[in-house]
N, C-alpha and C. Protein backbone atom coordinates (compact mmCIF):
# COMPACT_ATOMS: atom_id res chain seq x y z
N UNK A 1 -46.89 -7.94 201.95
CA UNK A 1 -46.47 -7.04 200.91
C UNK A 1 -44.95 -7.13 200.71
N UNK A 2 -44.42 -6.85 201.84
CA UNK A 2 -42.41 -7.07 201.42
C UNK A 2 -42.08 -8.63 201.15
N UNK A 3 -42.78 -9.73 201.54
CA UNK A 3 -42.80 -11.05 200.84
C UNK A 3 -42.77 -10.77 199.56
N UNK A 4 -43.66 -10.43 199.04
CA UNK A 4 -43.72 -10.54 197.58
C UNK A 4 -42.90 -9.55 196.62
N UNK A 5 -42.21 -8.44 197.42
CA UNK A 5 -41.33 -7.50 196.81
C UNK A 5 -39.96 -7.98 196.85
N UNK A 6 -39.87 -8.97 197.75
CA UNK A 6 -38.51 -9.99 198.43
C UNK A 6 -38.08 -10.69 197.30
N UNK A 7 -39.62 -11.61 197.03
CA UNK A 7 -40.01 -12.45 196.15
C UNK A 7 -38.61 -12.49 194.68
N UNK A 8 -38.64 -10.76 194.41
CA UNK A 8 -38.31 -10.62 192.81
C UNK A 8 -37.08 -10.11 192.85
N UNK A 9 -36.47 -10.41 194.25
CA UNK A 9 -35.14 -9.44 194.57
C UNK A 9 -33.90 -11.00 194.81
N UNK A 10 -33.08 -10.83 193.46
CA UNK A 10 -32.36 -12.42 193.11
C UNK A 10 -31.62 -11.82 194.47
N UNK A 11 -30.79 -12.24 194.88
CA UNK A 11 -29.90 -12.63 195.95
C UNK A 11 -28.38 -11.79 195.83
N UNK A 12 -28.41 -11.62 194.70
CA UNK A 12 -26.70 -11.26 193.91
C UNK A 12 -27.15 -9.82 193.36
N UNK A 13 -28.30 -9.68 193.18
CA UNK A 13 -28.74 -7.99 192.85
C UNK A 13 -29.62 -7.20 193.11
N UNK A 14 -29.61 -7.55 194.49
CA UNK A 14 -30.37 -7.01 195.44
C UNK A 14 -29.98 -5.43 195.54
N UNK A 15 -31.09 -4.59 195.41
CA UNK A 15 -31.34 -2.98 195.29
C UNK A 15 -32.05 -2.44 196.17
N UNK A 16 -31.18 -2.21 197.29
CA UNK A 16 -32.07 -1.64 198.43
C UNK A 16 -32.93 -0.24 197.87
N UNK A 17 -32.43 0.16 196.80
CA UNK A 17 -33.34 1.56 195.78
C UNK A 17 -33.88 1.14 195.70
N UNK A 18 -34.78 -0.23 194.87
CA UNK A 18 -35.70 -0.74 194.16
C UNK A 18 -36.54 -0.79 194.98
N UNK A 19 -35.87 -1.86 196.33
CA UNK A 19 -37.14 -2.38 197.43
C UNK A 19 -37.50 -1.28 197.95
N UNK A 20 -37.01 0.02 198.65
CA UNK A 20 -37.27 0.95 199.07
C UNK A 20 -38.90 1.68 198.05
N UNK A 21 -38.39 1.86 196.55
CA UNK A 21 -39.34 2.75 195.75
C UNK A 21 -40.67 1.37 195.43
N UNK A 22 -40.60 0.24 195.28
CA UNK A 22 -41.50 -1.07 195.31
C UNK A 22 -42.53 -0.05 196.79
N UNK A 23 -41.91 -0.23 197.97
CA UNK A 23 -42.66 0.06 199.61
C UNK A 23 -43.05 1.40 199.22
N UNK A 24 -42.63 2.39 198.67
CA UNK A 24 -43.61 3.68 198.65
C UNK A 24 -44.40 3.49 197.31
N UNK A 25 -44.23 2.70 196.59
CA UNK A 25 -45.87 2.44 195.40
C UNK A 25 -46.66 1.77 196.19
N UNK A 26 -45.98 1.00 197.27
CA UNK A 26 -47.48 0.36 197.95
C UNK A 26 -48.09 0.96 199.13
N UNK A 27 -47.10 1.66 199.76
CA UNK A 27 -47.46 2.57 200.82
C UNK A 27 -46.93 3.82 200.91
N UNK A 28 -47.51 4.78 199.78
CA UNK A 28 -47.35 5.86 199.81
C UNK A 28 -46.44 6.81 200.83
N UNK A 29 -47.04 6.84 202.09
CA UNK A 29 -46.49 7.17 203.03
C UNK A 29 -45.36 7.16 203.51
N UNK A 30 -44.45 5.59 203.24
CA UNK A 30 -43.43 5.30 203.54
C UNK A 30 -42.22 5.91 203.73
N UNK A 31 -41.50 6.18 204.90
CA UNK A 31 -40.06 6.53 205.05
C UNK A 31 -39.37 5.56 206.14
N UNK A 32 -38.04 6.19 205.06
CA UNK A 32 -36.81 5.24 205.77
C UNK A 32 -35.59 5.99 206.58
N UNK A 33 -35.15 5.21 207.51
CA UNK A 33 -33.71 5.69 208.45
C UNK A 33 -32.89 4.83 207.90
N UNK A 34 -32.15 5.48 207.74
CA UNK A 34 -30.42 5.23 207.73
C UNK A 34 -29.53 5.14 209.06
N UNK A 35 -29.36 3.96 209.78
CA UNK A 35 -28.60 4.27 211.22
C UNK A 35 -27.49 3.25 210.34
N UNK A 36 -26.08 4.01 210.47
CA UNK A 36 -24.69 3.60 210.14
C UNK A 36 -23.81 3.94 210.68
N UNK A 37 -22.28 3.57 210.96
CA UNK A 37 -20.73 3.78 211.18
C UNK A 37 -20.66 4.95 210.35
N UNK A 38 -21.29 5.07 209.22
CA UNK A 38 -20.41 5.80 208.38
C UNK A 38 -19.00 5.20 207.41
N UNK A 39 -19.09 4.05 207.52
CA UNK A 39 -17.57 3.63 207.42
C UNK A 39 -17.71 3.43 205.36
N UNK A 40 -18.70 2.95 205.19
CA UNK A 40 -18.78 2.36 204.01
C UNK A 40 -19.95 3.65 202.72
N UNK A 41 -19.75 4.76 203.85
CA UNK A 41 -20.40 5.77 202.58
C UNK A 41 -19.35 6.37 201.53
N UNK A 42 -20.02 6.39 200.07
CA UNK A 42 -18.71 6.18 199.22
C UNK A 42 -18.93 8.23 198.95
N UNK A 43 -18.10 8.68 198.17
CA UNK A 43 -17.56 10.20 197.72
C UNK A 43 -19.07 9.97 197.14
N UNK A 44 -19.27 9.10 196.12
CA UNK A 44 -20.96 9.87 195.28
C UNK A 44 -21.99 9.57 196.13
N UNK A 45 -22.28 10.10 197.33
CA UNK A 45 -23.63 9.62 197.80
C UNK A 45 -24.76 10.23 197.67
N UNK A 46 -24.80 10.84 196.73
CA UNK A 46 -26.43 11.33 196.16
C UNK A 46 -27.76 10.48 196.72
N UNK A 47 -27.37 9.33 196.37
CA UNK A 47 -28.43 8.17 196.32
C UNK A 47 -29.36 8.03 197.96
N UNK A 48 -28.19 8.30 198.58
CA UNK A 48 -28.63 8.08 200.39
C UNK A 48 -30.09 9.10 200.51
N UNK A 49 -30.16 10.24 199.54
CA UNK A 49 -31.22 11.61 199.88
C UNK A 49 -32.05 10.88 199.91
N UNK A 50 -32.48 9.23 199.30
CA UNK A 50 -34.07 8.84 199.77
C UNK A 50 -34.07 8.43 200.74
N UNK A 51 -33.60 8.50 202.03
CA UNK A 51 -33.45 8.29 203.33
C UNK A 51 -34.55 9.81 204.02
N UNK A 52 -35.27 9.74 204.58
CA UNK A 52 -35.86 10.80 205.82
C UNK A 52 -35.07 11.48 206.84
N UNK A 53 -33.82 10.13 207.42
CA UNK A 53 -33.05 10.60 208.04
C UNK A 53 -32.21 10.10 208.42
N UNK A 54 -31.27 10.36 208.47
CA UNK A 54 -29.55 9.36 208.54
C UNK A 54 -28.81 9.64 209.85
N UNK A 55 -28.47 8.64 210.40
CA UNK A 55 -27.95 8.77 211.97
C UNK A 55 -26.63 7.93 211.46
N UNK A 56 -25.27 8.72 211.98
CA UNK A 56 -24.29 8.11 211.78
C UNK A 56 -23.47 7.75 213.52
N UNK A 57 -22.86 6.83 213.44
CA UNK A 57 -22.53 6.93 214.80
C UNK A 57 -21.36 6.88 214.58
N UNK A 58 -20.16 8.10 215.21
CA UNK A 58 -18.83 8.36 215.38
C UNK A 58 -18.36 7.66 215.84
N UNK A 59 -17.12 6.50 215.62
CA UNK A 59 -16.50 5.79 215.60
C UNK A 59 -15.03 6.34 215.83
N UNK A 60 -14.62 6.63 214.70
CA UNK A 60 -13.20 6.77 214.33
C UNK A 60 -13.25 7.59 212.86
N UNK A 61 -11.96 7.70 212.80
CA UNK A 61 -12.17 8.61 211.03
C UNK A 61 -12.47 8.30 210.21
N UNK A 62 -13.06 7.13 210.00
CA UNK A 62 -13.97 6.69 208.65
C UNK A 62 -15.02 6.83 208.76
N UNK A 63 -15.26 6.65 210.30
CA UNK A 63 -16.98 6.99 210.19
C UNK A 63 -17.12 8.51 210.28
N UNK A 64 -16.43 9.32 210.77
CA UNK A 64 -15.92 11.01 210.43
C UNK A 64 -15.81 11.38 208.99
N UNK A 65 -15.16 10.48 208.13
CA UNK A 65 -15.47 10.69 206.66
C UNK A 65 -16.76 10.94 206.03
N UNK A 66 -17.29 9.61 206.46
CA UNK A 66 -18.66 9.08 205.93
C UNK A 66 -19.99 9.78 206.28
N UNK A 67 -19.85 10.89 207.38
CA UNK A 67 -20.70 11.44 207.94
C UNK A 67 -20.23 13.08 206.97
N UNK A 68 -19.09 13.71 206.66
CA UNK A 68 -18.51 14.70 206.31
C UNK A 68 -18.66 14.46 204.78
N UNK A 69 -18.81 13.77 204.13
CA UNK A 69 -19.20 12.91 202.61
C UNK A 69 -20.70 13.42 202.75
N UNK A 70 -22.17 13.12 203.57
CA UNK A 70 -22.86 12.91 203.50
C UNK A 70 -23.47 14.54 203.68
N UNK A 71 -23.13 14.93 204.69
CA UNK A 71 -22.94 16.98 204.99
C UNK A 71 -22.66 18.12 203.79
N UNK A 72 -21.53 16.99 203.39
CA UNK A 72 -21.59 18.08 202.12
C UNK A 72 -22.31 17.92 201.10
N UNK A 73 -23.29 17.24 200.87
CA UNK A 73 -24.62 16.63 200.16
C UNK A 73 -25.72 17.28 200.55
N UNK A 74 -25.38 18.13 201.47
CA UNK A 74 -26.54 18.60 202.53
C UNK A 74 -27.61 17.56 202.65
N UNK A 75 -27.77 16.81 203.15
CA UNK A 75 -28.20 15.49 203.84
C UNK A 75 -28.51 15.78 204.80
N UNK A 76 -28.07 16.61 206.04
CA UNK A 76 -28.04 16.75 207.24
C UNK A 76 -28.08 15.76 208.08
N UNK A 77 -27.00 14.93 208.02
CA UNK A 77 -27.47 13.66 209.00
C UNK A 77 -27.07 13.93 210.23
N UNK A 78 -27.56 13.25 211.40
CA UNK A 78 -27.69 13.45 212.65
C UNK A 78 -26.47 12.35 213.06
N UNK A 79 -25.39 12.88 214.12
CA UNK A 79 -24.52 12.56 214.80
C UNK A 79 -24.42 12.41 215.77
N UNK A 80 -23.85 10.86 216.21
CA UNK A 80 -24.08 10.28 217.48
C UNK A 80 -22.23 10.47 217.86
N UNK A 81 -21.92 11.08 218.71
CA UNK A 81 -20.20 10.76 218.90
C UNK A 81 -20.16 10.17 220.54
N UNK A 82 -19.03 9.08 220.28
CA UNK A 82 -18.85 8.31 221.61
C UNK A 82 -19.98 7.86 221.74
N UNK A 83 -20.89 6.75 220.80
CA UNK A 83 -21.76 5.83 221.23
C UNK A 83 -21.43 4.90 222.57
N UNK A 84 -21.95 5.09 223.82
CA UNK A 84 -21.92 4.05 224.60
C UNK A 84 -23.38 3.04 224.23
N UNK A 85 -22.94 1.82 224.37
CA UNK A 85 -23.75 0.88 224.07
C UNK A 85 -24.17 -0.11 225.34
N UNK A 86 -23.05 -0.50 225.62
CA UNK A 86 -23.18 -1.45 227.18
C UNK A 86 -21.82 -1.27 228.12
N UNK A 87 -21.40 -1.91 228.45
CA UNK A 87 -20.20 -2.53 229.14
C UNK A 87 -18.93 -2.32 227.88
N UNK A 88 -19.27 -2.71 226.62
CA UNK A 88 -17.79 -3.05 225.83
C UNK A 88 -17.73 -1.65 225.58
N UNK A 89 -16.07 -2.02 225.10
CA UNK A 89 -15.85 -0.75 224.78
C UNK A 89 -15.65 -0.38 222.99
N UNK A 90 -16.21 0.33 222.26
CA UNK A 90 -15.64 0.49 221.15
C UNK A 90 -14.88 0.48 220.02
């Protein structure tokens, strides 16, 4: 099924909206996560609400932006601060 929704998605205008609403005409059911920095959420993020649920992981102040952008949308996204991951450091 996402083969063939892939299929019609050119390379240069690719719409993660489109492919997203394509997967709930075919599977009703369907929801999506949002796991991000936060770094690259812009002031209009309306669009993110077709997300189920958005996990931002605290970084630094952009990803503090991007999570505080998304809050005041009432979004409620869920906050990870001081991600440890392995050994490296951040």
């Amino acid at each position: 099924m996402l083969l063939r929704v892939l299929k019609h998605c050119e390379k240069d205008d690719f719409n993660y909206l489109f492919l997203m609403k394509e997967i709930k005409r075919q599977a009703p059911a369907a929801q999506f996560i949002l796991w991000t920095n936060g770094m690259l959420i812009p002031e209009e993020c309306d669009h993110f609400s077709e997300f189920a649920q958005i996990v931002v992981s605290l970084y630094d102040e952009d990803s503090k932006r991007g999570y505080e952008r998304l809050k005041a949308k009432d979004m409620q996204p869920h906050a990870i601060e001081f991600p440890v991951l392995d050994d490296r450091r951040y």
